[in-house]
N, C-alpha and C. Protein backbone atom coordinates (compact mmCIF):
# COMPACT_ATOMS: atom_id res chain seq x y z
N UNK A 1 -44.40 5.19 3.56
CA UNK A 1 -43.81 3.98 4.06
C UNK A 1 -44.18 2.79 3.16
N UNK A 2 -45.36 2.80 2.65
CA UNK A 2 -45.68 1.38 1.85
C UNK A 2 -44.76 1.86 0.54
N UNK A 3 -45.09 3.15 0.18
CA UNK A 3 -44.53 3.21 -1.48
C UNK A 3 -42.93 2.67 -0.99
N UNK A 4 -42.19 3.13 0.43
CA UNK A 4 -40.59 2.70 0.11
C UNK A 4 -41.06 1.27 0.39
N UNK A 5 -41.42 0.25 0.97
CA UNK A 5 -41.51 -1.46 0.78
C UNK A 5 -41.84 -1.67 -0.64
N UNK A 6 -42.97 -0.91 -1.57
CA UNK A 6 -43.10 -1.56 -2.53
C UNK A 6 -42.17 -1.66 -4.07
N UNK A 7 -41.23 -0.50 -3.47
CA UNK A 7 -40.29 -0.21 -3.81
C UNK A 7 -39.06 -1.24 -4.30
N UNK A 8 -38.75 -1.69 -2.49
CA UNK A 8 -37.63 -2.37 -2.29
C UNK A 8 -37.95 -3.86 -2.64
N UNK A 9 -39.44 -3.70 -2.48
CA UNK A 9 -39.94 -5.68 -3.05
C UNK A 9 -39.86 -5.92 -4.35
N UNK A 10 -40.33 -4.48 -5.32
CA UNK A 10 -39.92 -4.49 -6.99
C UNK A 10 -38.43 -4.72 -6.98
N UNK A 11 -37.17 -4.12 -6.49
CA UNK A 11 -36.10 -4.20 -6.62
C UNK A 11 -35.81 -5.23 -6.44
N UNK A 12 -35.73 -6.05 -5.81
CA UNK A 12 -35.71 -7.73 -4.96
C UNK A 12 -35.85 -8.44 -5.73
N UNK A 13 -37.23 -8.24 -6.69
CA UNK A 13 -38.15 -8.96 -7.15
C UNK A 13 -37.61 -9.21 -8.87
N UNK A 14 -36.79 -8.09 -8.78
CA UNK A 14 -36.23 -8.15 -10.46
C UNK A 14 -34.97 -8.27 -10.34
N UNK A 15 -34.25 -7.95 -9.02
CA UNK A 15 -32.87 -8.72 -9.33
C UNK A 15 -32.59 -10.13 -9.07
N UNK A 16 -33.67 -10.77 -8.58
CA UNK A 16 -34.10 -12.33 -8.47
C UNK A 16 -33.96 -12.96 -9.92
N UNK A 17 -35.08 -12.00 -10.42
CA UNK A 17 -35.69 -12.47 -11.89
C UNK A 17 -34.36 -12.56 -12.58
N UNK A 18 -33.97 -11.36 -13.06
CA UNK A 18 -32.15 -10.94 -13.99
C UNK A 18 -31.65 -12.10 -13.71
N UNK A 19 -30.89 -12.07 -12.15
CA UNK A 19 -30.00 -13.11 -12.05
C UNK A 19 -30.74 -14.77 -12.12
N UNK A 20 -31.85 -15.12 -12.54
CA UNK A 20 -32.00 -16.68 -12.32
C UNK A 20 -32.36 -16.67 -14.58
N UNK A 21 -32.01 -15.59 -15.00
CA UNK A 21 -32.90 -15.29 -16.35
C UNK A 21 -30.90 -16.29 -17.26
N UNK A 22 -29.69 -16.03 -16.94
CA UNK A 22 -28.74 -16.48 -16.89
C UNK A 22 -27.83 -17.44 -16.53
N UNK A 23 -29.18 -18.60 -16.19
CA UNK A 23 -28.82 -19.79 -15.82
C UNK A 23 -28.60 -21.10 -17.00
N UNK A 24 -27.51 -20.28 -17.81
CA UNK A 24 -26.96 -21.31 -18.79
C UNK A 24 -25.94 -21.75 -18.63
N UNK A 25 -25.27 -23.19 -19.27
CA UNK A 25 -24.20 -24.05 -19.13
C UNK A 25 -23.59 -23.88 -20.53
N UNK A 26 -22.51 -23.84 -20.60
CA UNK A 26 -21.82 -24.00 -21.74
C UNK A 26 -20.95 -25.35 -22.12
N UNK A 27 -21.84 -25.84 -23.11
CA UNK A 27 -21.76 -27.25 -23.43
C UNK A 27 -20.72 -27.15 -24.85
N UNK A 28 -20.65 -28.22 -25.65
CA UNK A 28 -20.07 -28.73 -26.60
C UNK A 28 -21.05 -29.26 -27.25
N UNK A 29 -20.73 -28.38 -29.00
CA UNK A 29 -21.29 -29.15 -30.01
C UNK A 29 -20.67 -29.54 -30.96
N UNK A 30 -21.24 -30.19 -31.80
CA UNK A 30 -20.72 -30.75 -33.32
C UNK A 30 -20.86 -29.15 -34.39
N UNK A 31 -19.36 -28.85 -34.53
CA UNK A 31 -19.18 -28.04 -35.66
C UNK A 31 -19.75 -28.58 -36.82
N UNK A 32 -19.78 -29.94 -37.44
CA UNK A 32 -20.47 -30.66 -38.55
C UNK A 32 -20.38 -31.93 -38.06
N UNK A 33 -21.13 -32.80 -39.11
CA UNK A 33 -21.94 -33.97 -38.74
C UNK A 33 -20.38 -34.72 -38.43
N UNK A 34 -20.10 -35.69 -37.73
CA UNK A 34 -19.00 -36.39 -37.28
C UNK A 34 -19.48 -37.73 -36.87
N UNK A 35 -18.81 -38.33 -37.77
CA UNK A 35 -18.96 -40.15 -37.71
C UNK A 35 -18.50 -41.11 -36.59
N UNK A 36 -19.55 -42.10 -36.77
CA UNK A 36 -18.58 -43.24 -35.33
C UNK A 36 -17.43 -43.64 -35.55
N UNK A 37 -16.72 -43.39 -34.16
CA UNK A 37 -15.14 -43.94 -34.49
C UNK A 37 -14.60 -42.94 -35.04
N UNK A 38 -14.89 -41.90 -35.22
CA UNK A 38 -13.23 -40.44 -35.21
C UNK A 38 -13.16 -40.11 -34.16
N UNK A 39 -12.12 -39.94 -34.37
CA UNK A 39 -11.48 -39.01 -32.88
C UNK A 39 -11.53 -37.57 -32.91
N UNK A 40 -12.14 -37.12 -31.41
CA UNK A 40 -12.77 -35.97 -31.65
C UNK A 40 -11.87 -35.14 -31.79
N UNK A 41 -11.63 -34.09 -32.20
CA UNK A 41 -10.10 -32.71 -32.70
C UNK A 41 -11.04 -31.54 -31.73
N UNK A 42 -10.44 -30.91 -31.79
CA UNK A 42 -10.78 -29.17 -31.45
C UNK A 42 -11.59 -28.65 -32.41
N UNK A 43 -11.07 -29.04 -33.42
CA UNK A 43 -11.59 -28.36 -34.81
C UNK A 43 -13.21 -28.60 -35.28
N UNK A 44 -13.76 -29.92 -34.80
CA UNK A 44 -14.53 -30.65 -34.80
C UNK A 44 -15.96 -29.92 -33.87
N UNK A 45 -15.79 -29.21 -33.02
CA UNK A 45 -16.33 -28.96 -31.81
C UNK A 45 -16.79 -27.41 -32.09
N UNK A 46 -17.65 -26.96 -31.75
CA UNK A 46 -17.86 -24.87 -30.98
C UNK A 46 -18.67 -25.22 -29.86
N UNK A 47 -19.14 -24.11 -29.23
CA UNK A 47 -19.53 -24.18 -27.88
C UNK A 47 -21.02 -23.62 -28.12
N UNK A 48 -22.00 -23.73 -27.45
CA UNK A 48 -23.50 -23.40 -27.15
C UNK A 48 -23.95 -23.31 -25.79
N UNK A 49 -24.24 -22.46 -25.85
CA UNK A 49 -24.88 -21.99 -23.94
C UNK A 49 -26.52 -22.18 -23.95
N UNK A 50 -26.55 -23.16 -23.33
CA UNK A 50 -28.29 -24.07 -23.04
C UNK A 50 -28.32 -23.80 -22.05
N UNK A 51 -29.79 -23.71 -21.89
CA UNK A 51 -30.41 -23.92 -20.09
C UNK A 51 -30.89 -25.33 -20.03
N UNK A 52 -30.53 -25.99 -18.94
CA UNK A 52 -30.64 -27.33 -18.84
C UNK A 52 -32.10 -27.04 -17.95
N UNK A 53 -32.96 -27.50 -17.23
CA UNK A 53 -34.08 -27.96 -16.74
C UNK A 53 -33.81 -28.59 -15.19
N UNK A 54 -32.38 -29.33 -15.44
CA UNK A 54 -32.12 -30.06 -13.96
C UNK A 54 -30.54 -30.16 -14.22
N UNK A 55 -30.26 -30.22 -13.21
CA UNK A 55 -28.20 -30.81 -13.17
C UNK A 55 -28.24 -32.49 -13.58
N UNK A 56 -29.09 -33.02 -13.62
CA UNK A 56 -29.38 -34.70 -13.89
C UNK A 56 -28.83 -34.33 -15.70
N UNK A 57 -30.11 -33.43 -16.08
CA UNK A 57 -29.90 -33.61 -17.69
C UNK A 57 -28.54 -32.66 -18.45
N UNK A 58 -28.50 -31.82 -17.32
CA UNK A 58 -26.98 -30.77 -18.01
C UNK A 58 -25.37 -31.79 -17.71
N UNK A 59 -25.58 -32.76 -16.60
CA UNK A 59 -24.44 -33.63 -16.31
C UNK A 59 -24.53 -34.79 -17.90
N UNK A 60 -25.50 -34.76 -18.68
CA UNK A 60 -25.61 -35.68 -19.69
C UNK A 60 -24.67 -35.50 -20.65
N UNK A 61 -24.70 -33.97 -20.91
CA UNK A 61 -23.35 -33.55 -21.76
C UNK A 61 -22.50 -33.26 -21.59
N UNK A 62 -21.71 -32.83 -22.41
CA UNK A 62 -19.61 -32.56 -21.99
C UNK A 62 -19.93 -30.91 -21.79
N UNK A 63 -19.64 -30.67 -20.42
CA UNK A 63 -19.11 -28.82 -20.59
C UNK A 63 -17.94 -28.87 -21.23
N UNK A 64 -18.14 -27.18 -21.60
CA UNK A 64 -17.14 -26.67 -22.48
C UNK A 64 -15.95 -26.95 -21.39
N UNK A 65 -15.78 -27.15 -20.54
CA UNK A 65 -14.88 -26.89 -19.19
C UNK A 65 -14.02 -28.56 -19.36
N UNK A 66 -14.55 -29.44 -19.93
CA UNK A 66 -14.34 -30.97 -20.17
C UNK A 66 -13.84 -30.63 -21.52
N UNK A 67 -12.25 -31.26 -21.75
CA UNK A 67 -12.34 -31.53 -22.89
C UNK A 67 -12.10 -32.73 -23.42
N UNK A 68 -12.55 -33.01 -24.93
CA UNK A 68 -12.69 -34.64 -24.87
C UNK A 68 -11.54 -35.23 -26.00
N UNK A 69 -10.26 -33.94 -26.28
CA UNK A 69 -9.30 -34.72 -26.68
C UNK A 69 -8.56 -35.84 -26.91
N UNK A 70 -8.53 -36.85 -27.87
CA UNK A 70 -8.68 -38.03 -27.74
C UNK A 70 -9.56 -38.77 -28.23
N UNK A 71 -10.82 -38.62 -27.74
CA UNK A 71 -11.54 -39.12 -26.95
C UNK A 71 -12.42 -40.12 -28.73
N UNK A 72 -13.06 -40.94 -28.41
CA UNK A 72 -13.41 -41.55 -30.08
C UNK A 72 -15.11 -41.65 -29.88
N UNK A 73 -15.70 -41.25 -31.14
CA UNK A 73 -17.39 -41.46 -30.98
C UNK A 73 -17.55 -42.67 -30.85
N UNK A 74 -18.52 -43.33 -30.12
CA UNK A 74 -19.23 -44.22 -30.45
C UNK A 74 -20.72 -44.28 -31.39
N UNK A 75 -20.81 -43.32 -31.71
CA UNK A 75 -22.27 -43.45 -32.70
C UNK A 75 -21.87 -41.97 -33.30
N UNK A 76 -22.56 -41.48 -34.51
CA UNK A 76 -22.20 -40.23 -35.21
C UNK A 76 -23.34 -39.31 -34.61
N UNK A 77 -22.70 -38.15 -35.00
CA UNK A 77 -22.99 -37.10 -34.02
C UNK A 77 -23.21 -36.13 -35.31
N UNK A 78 -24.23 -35.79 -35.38
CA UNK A 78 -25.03 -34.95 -36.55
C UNK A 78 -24.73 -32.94 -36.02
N UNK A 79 -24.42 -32.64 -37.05
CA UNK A 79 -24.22 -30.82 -37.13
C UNK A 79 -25.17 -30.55 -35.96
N UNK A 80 -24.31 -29.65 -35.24
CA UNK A 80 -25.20 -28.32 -34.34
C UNK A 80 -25.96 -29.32 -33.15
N UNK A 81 -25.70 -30.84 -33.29
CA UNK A 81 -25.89 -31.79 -32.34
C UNK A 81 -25.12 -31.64 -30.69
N UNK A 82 -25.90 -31.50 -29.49
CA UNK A 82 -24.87 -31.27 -27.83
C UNK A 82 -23.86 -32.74 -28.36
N UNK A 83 -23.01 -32.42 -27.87
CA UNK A 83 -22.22 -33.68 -27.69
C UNK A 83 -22.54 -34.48 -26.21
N UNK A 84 -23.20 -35.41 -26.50
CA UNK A 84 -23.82 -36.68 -25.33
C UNK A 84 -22.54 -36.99 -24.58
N UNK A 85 -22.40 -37.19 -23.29
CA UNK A 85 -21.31 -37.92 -22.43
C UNK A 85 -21.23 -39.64 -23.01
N UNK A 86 -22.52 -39.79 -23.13
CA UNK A 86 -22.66 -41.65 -23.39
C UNK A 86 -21.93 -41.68 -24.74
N UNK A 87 -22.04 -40.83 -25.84
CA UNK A 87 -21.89 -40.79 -27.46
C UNK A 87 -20.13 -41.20 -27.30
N UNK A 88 -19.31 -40.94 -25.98
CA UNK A 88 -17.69 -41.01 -26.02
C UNK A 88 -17.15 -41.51 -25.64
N UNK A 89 -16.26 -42.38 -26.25
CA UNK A 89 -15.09 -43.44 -25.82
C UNK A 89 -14.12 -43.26 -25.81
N UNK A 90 -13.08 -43.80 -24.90
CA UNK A 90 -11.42 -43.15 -24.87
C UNK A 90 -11.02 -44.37 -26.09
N UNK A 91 -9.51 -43.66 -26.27
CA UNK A 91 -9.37 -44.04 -27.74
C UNK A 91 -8.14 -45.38 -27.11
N UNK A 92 -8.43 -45.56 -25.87
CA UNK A 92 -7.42 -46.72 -25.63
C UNK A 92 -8.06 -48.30 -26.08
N UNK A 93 -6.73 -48.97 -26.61
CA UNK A 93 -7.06 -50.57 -27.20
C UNK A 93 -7.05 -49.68 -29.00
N UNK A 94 -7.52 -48.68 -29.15
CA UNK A 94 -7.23 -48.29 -30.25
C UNK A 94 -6.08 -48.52 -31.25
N UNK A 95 -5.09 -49.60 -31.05
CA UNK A 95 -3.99 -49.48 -31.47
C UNK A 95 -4.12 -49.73 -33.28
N UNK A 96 -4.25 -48.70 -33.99
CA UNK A 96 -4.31 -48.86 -35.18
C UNK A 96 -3.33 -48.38 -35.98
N UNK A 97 -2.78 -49.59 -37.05
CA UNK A 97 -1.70 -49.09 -37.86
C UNK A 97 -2.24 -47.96 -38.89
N UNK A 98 -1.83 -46.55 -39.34
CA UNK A 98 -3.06 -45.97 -40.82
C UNK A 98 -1.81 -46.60 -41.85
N UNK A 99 -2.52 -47.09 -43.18
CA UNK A 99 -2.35 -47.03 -44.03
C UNK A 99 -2.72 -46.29 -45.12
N UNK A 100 -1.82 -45.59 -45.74
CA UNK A 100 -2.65 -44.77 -46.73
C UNK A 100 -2.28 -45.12 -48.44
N UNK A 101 -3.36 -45.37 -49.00
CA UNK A 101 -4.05 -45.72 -50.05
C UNK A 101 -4.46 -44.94 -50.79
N UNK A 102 -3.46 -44.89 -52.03
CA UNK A 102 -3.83 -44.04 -53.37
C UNK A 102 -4.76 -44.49 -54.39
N UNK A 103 -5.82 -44.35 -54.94
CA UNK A 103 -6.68 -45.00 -55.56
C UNK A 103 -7.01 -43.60 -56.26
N UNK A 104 -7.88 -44.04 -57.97
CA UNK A 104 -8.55 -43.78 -59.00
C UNK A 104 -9.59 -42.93 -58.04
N UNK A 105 -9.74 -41.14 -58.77
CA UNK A 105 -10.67 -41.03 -58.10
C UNK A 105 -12.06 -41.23 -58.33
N UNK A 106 -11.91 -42.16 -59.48
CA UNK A 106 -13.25 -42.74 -59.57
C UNK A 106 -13.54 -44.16 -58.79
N UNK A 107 -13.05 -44.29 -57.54
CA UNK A 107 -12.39 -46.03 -57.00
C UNK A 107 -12.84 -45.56 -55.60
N UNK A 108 -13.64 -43.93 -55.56
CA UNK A 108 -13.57 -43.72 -54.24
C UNK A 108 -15.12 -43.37 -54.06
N UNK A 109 -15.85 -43.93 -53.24
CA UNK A 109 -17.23 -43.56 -53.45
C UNK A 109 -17.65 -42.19 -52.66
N UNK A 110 -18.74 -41.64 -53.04
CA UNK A 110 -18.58 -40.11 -53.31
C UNK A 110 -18.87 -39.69 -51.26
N UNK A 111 -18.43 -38.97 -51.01
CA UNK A 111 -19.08 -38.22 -49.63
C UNK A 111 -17.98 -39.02 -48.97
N UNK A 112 -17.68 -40.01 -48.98
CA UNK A 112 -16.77 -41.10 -47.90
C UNK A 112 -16.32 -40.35 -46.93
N UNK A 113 -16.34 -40.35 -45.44
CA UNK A 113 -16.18 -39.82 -44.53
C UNK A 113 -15.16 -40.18 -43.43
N UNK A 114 -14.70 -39.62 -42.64
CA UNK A 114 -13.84 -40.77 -41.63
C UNK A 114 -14.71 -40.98 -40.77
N UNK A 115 -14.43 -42.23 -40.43
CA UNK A 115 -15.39 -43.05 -39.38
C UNK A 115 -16.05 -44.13 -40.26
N UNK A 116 -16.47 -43.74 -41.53
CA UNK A 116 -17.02 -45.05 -41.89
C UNK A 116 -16.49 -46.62 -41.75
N UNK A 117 -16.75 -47.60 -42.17
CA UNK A 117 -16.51 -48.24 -42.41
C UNK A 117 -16.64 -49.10 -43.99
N UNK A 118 -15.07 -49.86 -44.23
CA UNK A 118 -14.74 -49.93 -45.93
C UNK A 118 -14.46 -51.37 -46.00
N UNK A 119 -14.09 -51.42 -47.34
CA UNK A 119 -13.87 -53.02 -47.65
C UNK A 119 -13.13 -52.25 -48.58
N UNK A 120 -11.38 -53.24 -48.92
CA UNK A 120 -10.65 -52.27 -49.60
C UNK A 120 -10.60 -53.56 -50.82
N UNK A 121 -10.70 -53.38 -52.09
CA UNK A 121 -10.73 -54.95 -53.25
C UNK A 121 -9.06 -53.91 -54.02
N UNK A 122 -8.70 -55.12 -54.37
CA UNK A 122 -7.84 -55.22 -54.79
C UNK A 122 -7.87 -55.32 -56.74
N UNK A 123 -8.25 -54.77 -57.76
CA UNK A 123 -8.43 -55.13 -59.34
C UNK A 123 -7.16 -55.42 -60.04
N UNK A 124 -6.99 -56.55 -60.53
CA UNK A 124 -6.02 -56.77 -61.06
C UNK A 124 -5.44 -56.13 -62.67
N UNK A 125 -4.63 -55.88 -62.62
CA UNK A 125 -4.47 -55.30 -64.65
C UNK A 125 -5.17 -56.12 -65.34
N UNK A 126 -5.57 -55.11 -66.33
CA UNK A 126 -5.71 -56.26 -67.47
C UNK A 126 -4.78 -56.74 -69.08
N UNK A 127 -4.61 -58.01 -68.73
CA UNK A 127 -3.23 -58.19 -69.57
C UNK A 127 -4.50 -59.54 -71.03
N UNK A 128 -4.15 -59.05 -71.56
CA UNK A 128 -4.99 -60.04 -73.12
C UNK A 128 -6.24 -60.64 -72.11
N UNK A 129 -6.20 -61.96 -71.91
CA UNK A 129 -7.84 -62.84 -71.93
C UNK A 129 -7.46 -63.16 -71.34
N UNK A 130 -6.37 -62.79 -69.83
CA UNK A 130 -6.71 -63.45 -68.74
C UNK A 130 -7.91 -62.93 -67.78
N UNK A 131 -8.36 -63.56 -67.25
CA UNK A 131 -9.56 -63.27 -66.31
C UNK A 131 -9.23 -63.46 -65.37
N UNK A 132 -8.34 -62.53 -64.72
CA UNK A 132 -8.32 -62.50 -63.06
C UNK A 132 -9.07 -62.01 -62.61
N UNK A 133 -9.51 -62.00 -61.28
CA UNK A 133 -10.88 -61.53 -60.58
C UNK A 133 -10.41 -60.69 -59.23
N UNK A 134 -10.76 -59.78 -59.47
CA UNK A 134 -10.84 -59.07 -57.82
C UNK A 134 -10.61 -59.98 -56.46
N UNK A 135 -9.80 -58.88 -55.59
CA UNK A 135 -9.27 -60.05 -54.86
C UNK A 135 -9.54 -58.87 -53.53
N UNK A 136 -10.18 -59.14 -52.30
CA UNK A 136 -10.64 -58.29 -51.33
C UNK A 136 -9.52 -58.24 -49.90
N UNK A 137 -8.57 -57.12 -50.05
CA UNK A 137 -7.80 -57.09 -49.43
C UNK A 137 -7.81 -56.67 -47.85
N UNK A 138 -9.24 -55.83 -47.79
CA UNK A 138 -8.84 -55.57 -45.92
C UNK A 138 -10.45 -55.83 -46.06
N UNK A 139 -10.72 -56.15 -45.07
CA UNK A 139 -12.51 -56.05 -44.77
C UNK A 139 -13.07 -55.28 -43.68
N UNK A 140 -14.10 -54.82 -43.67
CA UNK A 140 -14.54 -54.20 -42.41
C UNK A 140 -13.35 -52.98 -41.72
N UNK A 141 -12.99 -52.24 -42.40
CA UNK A 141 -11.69 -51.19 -41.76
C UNK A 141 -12.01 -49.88 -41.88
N UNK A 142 -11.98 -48.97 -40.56
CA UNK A 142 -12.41 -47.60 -40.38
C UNK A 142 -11.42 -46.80 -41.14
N UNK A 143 -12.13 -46.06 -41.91
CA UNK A 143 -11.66 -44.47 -42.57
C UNK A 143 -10.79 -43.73 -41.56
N UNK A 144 -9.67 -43.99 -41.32
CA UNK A 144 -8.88 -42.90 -40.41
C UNK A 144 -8.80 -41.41 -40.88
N UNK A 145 -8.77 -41.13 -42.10
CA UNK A 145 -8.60 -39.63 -42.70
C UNK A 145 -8.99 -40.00 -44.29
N UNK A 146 -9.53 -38.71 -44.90
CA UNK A 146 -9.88 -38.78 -46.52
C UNK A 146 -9.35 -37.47 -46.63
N UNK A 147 -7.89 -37.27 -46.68
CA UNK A 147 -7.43 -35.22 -47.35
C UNK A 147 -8.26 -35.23 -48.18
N UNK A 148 -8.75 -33.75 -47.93
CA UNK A 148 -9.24 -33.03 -49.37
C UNK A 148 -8.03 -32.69 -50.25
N UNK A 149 -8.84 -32.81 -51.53
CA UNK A 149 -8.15 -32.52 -52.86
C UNK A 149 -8.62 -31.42 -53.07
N UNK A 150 -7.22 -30.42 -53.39
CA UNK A 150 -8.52 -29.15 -54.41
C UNK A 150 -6.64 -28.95 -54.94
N UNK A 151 -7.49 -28.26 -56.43
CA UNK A 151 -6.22 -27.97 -57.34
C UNK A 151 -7.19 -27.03 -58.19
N UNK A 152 -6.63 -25.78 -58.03
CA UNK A 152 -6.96 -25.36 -59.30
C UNK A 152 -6.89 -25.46 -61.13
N UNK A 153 -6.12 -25.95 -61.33
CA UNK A 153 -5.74 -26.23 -62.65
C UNK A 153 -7.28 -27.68 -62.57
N UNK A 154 -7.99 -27.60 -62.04
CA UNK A 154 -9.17 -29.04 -61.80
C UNK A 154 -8.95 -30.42 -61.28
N UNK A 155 -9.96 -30.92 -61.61
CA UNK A 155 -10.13 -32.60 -60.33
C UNK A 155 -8.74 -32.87 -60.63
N UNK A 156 -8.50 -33.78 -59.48
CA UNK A 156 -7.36 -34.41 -59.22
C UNK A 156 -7.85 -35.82 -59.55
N UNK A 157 -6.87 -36.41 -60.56
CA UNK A 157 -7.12 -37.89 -60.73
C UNK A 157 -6.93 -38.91 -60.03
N UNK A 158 -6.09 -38.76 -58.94
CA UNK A 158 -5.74 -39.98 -57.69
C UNK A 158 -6.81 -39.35 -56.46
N UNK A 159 -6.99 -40.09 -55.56
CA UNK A 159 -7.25 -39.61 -53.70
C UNK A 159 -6.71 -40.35 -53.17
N UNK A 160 -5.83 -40.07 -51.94
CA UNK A 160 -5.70 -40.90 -50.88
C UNK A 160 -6.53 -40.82 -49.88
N UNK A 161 -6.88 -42.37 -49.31
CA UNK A 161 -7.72 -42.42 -48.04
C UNK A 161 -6.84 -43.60 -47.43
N UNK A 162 -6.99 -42.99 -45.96
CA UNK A 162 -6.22 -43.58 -44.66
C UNK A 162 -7.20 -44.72 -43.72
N UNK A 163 -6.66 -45.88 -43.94
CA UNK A 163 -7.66 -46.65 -43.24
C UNK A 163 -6.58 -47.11 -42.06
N UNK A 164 -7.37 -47.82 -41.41
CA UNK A 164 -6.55 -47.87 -40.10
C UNK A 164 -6.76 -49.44 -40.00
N UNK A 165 -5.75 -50.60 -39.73
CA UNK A 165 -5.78 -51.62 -39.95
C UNK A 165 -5.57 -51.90 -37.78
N UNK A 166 -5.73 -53.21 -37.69
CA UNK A 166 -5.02 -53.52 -36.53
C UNK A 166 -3.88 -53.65 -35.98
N UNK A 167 -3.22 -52.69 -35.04
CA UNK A 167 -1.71 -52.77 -35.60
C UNK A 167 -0.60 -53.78 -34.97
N UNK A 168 -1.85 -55.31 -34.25
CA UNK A 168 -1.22 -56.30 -33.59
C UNK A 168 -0.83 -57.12 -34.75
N UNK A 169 -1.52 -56.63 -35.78
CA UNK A 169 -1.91 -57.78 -36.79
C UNK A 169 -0.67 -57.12 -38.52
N UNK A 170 0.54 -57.63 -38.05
CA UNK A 170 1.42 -57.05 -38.98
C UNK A 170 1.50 -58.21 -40.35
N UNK A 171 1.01 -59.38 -39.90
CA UNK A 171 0.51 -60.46 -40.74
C UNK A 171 -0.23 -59.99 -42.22
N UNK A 172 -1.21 -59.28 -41.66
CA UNK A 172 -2.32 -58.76 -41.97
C UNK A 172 -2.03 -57.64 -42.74
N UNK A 173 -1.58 -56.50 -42.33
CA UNK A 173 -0.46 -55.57 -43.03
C UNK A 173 0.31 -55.98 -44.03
N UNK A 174 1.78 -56.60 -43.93
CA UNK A 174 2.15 -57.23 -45.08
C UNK A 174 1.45 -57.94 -46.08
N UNK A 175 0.29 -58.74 -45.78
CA UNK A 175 -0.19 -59.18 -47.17
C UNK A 175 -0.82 -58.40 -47.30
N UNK A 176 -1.92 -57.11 -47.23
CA UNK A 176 -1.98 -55.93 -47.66
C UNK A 176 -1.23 -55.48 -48.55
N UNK A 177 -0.79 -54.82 -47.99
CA UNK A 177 0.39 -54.10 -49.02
C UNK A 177 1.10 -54.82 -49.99
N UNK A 178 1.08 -56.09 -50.16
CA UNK A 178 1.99 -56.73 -51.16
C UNK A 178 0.57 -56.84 -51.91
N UNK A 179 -0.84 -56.82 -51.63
CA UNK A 179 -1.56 -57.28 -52.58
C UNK A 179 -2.07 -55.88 -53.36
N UNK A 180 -2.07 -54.95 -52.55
CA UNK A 180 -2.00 -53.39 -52.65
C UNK A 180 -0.84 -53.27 -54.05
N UNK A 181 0.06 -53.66 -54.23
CA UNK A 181 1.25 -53.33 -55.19
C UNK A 181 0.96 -54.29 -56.31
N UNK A 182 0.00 -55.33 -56.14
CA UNK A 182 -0.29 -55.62 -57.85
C UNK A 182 -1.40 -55.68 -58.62
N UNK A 183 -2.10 -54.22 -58.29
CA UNK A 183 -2.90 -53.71 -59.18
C UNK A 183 -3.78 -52.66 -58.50
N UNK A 184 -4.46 -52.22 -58.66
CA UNK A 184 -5.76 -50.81 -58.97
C UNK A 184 -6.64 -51.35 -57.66
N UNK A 185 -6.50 -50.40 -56.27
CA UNK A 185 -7.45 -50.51 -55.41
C UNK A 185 -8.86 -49.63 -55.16
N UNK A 186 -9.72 -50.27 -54.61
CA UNK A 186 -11.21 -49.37 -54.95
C UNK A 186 -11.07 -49.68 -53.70
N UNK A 187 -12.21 -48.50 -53.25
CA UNK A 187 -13.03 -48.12 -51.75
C UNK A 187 -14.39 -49.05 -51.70
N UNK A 188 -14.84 -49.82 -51.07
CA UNK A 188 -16.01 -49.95 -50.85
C UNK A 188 -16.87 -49.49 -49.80
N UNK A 189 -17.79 -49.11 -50.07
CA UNK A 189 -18.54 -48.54 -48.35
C UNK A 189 -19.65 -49.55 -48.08
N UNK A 190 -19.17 -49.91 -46.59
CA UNK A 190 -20.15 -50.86 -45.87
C UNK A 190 -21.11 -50.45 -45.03
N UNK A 191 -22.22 -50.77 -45.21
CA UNK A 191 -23.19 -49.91 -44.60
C UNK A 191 -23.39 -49.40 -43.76
């Protein structure tokens, strides 16, 4: 009689254990490091199964069950990083015109990412001994997209990068682009 109780208390006792040994959540991470201010893609994201400690700290992150399509960082979010609930902003008021900008690919500073933030200068030709001077056409404007280049035949001498202007501000746009069309634009990266 004791050996069948001590039996049925081992059995008890380990299907307790098993089933509490599988108490993970399946969260959302950063496929690679991802900057403030992109918008998050699918592509952007894989999934990781954590054991949280409490429902306080597992409600902190996005389940895989949440998706955050849309949705825009507020601070960058480093490789193999949970994706934070606080780290995400909806992408409304977002109204941004992209412009995209062909530049020297030596005009583009190296790693440039989307999300950063740029200062776009404007270089004028150079025609005999005039001294025109750089003229700074957008300031402070987020990296909407940087395509990769790849060519086999080797480097590609142009890049385009997509900045995203305000798109209340068509003022702002047109003299862009008209200052964009008379001469050689460079990337600057702002810290």
């Amino acid at each position: 009689m004791v050996g069948l109780v001590l039996v049925a208390v081992s059995v008890l006792l380990g299907a307790r254990l098993l089933a509490g040994a599988d108490d993970t959540v399946t969260v959302w991470s950063a496929a690679g490091d991802l900057s403030e201010g992109s918008v998050v893609e699918p592509k952007d994201l894989e999934t990781s199964q954590v054991r949280f400690t409490s429902d306080d700290l597992a409600a902190r992150y996005l389940s895989a069950a949440d998706r955050p399509d849309g949705m825009v960082l507020l601070r960058d979010v480093a490789d193999g990083e949970l994706l934070p609930r606080a780290a995400l902003g909806s992408g409304a008021g977002q109204d941004l015109a992209e412009l995209p900008i062909a530049l020297a690919s030596d005009a583009v500073p190296a790693g440039l990412r989307t999300g950063e933030l740029v200062d776009v200068w404007v270089t004028p030709p150079t025609e005999g001994d005039d001294e025109r001077r750089a003229v700074r056409v957008l300031q402070l404007v987020r990296v909407v997209a940087v395509p990769q280049h790849a060519s086999a035949l080797g480097p590609a001498s142009t890049r385009q990068v997509v900045v995203g202007v305000p798109g209340e501000e068509d003022d702002l746009l047109a003299r862009a682009l008209g200052q964009l069309s008379e001469g050689a634009a460079v990337i600057v990266r702002r810290g």
